[in-house]
PDB file of N, CA and C in Angstrom:
ATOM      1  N   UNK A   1       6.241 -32.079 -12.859  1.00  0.00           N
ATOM      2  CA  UNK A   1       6.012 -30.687 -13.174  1.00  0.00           C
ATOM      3  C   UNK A   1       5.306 -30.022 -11.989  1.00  0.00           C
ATOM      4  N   UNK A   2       6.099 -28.945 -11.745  1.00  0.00           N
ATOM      5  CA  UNK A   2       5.054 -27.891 -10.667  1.00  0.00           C
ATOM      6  C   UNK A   2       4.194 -27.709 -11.074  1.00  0.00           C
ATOM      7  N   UNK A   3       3.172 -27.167  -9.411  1.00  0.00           N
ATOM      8  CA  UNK A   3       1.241 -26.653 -10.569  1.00  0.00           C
ATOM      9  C   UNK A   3       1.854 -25.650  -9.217  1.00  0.00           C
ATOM     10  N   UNK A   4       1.424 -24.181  -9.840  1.00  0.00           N
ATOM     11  CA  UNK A   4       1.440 -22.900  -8.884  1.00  0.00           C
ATOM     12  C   UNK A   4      -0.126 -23.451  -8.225  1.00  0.00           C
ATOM     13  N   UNK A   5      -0.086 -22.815  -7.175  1.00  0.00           N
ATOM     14  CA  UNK A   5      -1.010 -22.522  -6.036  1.00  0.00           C
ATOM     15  C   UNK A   5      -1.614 -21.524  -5.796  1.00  0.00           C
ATOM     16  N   UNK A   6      -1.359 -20.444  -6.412  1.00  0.00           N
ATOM     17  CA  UNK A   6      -1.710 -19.156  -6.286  1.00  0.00           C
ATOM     18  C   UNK A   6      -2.736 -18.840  -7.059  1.00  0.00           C
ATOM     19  N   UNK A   7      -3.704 -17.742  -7.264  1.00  0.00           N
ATOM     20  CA  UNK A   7      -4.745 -17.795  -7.930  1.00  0.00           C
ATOM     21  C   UNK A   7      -4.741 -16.265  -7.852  1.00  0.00           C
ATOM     22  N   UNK A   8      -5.479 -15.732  -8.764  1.00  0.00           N
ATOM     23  CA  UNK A   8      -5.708 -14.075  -8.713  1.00  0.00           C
ATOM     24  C   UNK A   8      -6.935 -14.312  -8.282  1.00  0.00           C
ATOM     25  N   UNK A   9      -6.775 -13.195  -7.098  1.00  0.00           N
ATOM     26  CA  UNK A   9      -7.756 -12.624  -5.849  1.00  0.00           C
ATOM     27  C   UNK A   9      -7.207 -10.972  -6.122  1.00  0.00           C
ATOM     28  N   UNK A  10      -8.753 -10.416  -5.969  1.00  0.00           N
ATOM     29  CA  UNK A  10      -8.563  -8.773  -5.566  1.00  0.00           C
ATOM     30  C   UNK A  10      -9.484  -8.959  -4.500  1.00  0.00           C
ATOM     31  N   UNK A  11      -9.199  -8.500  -3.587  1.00  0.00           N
ATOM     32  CA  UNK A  11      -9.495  -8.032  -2.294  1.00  0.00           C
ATOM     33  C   UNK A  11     -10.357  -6.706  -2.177  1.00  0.00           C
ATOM     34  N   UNK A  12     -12.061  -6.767  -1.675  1.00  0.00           N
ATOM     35  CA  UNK A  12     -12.203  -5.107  -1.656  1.00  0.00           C
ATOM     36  C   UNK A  12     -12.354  -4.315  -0.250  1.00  0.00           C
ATOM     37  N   UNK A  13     -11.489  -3.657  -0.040  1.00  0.00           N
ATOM     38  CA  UNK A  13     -11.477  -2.990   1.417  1.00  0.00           C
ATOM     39  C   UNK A  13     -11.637  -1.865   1.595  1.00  0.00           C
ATOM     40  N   UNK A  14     -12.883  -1.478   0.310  1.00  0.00           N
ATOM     41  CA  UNK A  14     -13.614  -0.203   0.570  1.00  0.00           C
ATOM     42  C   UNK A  14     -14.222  -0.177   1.964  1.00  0.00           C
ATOM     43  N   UNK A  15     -14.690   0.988   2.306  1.00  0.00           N
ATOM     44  CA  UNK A  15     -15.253   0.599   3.254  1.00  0.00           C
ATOM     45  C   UNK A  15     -14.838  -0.162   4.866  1.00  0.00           C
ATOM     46  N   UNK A  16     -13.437  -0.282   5.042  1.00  0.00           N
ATOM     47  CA  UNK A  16     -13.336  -1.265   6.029  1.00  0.00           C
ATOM     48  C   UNK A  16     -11.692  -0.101   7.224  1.00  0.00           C
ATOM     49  N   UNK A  17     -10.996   0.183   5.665  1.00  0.00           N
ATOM     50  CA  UNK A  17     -10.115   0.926   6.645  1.00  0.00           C
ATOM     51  C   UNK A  17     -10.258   2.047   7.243  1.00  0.00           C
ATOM     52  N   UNK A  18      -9.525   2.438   8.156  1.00  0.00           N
ATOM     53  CA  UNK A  18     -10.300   3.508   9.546  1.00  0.00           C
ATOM     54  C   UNK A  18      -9.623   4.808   8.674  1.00  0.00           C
ATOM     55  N   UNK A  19     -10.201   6.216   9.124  1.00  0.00           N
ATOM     56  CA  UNK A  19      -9.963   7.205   8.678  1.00  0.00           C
ATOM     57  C   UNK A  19      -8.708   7.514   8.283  1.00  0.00           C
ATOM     58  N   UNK A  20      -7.992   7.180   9.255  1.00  0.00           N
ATOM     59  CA  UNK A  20      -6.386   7.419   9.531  1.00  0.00           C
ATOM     60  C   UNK A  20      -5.621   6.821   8.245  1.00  0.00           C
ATOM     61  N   UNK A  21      -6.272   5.256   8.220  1.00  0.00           N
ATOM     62  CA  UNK A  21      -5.360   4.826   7.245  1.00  0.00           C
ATOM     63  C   UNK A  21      -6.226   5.667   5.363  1.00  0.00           C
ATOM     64  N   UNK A  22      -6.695   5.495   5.743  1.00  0.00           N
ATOM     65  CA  UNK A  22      -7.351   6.390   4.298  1.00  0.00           C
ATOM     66  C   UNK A  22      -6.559   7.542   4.151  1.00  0.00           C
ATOM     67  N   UNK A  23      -6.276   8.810   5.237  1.00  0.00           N
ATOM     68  CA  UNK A  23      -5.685  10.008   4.689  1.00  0.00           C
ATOM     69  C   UNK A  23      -4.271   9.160   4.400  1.00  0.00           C
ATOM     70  N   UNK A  24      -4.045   8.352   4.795  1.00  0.00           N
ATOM     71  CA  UNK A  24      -2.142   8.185   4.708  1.00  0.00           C
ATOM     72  C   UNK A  24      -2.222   7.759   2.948  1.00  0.00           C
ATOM     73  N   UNK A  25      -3.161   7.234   2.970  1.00  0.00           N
ATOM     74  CA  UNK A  25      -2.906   6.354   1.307  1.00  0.00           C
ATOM     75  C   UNK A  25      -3.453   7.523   0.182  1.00  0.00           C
ATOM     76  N   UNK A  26      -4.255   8.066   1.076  1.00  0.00           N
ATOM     77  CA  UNK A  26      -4.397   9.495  -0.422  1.00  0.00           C
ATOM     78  C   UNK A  26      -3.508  10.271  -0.518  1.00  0.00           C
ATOM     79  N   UNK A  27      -2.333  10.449   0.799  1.00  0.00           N
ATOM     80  CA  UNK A  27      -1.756  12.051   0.851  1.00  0.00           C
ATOM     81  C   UNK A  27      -0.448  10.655  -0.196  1.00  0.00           C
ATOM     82  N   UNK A  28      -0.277   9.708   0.058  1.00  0.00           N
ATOM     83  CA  UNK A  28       0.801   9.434  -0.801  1.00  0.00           C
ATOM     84  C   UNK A  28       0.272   8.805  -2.262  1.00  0.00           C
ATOM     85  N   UNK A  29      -0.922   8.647  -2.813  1.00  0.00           N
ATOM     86  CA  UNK A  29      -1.566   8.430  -4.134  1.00  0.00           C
ATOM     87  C   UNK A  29      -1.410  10.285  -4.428  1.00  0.00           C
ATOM     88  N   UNK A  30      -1.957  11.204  -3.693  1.00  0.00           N
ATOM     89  CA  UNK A  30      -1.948  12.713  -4.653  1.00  0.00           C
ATOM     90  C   UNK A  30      -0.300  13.045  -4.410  1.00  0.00           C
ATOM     91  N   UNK A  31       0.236  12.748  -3.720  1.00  0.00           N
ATOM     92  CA  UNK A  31       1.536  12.953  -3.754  1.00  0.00           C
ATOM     93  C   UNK A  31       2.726  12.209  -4.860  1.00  0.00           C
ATOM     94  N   UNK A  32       1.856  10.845  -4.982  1.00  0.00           N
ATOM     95  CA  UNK A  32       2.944  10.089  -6.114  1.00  0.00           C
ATOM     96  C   UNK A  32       2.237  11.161  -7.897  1.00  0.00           C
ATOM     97  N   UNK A  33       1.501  11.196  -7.925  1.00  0.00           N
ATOM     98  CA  UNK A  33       0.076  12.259  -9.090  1.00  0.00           C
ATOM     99  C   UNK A  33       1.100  12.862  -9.357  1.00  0.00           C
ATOM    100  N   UNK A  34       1.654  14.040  -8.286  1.00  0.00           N
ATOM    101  CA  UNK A  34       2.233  15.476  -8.308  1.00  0.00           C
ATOM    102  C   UNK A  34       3.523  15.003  -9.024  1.00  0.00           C
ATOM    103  N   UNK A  35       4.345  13.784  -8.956  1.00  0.00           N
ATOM    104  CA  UNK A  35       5.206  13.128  -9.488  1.00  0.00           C
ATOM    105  C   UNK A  35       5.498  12.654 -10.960  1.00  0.00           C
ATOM    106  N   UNK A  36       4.167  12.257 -11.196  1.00  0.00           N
ATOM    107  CA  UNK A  36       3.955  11.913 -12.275  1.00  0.00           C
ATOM    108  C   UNK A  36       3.819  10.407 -12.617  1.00  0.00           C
ATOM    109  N   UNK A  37       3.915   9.904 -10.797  1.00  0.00           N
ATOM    110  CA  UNK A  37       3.807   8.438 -10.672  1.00  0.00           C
ATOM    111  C   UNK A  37       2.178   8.067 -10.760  1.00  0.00           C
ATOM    112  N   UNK A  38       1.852   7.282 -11.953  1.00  0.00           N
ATOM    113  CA  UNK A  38       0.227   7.264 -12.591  1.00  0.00           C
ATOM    114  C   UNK A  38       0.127   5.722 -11.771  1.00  0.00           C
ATOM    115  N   UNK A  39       1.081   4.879 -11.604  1.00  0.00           N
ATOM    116  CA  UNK A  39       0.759   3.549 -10.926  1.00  0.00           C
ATOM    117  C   UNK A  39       1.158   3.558  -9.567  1.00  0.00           C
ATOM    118  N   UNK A  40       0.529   3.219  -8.454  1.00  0.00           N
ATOM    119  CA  UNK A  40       0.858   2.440  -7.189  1.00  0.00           C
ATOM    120  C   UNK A  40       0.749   1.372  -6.931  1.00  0.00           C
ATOM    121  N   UNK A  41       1.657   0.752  -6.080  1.00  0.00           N
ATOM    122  CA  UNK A  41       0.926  -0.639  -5.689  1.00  0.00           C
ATOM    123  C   UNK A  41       1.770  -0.431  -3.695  1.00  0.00           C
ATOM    124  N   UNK A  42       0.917  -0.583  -3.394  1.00  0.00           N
ATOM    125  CA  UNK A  42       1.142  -1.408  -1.689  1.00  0.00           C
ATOM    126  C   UNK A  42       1.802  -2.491  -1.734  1.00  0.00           C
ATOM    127  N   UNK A  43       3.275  -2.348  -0.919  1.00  0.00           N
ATOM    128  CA  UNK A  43       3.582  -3.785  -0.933  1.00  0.00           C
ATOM    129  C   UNK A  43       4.284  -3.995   0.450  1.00  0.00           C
ATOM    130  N   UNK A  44       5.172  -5.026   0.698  1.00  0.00           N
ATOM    131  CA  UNK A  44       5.646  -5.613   1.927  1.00  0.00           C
ATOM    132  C   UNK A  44       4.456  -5.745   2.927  1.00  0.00           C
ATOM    133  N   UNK A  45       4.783  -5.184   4.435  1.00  0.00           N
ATOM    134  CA  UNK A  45       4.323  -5.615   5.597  1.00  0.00           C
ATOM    135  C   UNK A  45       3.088  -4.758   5.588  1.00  0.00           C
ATOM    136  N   UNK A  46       2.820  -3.467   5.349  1.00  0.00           N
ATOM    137  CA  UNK A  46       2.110  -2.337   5.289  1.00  0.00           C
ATOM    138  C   UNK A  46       0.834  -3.503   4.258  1.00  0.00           C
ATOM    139  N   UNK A  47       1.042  -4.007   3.205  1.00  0.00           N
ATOM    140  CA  UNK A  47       0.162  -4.568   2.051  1.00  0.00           C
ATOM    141  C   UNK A  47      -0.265  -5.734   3.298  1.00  0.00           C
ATOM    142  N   UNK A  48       0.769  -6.903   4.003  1.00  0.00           N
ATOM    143  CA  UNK A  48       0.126  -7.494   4.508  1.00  0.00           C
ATOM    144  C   UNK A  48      -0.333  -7.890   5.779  1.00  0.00           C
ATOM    145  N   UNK A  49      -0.330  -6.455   6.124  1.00  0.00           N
ATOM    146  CA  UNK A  49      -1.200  -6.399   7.389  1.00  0.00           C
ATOM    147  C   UNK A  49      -3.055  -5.711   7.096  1.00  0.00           C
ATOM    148  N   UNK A  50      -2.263  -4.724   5.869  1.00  0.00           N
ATOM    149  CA  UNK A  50      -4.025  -4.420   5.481  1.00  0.00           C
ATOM    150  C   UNK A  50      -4.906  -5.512   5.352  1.00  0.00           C
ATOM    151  N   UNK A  51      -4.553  -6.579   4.676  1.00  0.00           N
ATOM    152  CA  UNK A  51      -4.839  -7.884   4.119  1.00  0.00           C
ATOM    153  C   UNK A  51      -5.239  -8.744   5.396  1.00  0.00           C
ATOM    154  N   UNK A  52      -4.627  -8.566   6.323  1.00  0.00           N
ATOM    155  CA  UNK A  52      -5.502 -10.504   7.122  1.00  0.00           C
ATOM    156  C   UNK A  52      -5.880  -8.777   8.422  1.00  0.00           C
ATOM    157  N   UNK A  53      -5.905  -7.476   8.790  1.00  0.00           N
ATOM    158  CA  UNK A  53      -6.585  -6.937   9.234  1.00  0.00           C
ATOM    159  C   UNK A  53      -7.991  -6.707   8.784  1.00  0.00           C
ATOM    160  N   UNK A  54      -8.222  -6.037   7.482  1.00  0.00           N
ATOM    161  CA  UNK A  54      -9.494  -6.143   7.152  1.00  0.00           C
ATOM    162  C   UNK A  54      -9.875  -6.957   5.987  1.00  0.00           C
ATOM    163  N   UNK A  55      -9.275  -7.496   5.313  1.00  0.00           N
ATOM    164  CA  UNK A  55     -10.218  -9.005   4.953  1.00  0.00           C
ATOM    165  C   UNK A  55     -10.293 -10.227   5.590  1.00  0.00           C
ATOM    166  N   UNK A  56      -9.258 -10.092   6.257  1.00  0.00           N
ATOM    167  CA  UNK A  56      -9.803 -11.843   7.295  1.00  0.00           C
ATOM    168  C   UNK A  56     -10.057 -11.157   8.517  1.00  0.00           C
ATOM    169  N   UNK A  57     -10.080  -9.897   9.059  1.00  0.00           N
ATOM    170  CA  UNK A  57     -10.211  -9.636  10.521  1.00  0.00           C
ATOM    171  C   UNK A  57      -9.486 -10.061  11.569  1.00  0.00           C
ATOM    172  N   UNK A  58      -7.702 -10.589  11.389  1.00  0.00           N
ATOM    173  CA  UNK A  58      -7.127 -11.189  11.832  1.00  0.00           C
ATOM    174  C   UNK A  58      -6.611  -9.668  12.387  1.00  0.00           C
ATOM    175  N   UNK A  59      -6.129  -9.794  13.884  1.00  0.00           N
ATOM    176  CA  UNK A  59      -5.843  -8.527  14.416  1.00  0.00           C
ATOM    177  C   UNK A  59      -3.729  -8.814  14.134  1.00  0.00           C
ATOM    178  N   UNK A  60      -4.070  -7.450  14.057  1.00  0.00           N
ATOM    179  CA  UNK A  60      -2.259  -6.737  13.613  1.00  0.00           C
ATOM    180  C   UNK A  60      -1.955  -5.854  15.005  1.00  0.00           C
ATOM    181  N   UNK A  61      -0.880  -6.456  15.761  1.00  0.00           N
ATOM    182  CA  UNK A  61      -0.237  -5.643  17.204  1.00  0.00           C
ATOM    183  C   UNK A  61       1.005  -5.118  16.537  1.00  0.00           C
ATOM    184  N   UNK A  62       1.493  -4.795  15.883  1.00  0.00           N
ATOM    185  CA  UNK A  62       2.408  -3.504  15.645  1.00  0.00           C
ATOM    186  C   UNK A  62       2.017  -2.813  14.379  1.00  0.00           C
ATOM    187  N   UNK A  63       3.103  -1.785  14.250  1.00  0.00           N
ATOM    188  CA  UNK A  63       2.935  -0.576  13.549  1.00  0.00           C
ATOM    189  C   UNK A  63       4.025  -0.905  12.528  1.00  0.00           C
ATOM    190  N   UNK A  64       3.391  -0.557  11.153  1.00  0.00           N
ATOM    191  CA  UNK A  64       4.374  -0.864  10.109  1.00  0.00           C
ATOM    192  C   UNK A  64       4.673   0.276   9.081  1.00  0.00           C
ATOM    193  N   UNK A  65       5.413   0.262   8.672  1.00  0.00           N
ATOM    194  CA  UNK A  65       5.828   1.099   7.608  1.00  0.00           C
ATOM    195  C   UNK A  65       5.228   1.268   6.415  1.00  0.00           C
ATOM    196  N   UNK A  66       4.505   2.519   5.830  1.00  0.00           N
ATOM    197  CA  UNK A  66       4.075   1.914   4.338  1.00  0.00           C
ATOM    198  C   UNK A  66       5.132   2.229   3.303  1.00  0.00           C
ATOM    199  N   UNK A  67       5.211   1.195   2.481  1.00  0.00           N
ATOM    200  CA  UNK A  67       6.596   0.778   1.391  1.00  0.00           C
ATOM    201  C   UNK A  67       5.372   1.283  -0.357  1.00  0.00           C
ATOM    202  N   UNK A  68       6.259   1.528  -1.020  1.00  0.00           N
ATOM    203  CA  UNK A  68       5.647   1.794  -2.370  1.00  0.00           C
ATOM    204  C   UNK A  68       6.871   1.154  -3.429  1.00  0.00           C
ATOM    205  N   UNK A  69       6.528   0.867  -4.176  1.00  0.00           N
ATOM    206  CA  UNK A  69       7.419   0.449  -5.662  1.00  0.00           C
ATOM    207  C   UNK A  69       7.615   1.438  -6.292  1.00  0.00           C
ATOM    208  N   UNK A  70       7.857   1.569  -7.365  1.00  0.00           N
ATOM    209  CA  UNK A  70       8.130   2.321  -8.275  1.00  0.00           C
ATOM    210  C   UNK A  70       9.123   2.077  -9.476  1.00  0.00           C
ATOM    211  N   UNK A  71       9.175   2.561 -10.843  1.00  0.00           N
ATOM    212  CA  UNK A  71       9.932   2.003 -11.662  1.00  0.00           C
ATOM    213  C   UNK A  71      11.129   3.216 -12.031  1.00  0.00           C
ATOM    214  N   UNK A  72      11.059   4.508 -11.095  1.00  0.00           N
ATOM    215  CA  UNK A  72      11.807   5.558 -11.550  1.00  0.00           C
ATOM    216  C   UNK A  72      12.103   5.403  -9.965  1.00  0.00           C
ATOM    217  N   UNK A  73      13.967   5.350  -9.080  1.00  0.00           N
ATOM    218  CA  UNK A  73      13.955   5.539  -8.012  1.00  0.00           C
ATOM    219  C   UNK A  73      13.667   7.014  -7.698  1.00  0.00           C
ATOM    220  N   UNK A  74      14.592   8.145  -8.692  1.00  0.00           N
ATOM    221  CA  UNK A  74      14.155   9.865  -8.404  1.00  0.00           C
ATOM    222  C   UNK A  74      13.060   9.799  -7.886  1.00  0.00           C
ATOM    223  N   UNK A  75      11.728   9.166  -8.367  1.00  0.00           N
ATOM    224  CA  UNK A  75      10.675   9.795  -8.381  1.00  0.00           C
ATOM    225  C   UNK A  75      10.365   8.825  -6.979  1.00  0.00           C
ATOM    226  N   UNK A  76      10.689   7.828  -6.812  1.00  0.00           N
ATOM    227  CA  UNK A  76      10.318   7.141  -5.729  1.00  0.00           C
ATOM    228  C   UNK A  76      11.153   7.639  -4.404  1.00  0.00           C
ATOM    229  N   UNK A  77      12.535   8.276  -4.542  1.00  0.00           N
ATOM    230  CA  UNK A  77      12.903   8.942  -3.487  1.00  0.00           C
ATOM    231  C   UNK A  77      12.399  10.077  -2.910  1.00  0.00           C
ATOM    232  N   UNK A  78      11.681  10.566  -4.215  1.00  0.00           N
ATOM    233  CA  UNK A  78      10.916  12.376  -3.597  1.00  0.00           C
ATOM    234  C   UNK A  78       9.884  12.159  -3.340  1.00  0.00           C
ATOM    235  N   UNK A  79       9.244  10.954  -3.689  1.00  0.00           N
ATOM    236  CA  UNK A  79       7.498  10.572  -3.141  1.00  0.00           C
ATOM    237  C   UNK A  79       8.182  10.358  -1.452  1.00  0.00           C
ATOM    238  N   UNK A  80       9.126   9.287  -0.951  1.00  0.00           N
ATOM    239  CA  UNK A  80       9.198   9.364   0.395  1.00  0.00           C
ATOM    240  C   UNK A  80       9.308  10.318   1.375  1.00  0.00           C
ATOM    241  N   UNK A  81      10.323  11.372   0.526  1.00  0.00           N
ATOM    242  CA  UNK A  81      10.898  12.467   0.894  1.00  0.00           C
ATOM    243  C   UNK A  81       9.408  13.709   1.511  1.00  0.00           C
ATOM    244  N   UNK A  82       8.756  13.462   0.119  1.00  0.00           N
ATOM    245  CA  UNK A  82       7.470  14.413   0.296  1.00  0.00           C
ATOM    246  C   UNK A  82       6.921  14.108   1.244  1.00  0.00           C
ATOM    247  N   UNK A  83       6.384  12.650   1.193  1.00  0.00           N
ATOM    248  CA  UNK A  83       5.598  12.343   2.222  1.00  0.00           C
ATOM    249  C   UNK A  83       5.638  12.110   3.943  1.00  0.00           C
ATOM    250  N   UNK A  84       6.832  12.385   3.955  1.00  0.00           N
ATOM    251  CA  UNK A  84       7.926  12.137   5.831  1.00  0.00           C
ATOM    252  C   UNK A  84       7.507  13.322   5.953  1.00  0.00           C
ATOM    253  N   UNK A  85       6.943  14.333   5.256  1.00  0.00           N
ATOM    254  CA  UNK A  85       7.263  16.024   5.876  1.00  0.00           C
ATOM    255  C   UNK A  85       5.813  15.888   6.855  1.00  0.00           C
TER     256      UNK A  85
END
């Protein structure tokens, strides 16, 4: 029988990301709001570069895309749409 390996960890990175990345994640949290999208989650490369940048301090040399989920695509196409402007 498998045993998973994984364990629930929350990560807190108040406090750690630089200005820049803060306005990007509010203008698309009040932007998913205006939607009516009440959940976010960070995911792909954007989630894990935040992750070994400021909780392990492991340095990140490129520039990544931030990706969002969503369970309605409409609403997930006009959150991108909004937010490229």
């Amino acid at each position: 029988m498998l045993k998973s390996s994984m364990t629930n960890v929350s990560l807190d990175l108040s406090n750690k990301l630089p200005t820049g990345q803060i306005n990007i994640i509010r203008r698309v949290v009040r932007t998913a709001a205006k939607l009516g999208l009440t959940r976010l989650f960070i995911v792909g490369a954007q989630a894990r570069d935040l992750i070994l940048q400021y909780a392990y301090d492991l340095p990140v040399h490129r520039a990544t895309v931030f990706a969002s989920r969503s369970s309605s695509f409409p609403k997930s196409s006009s959150l991108a749409r909004m937010c490229s402007r």
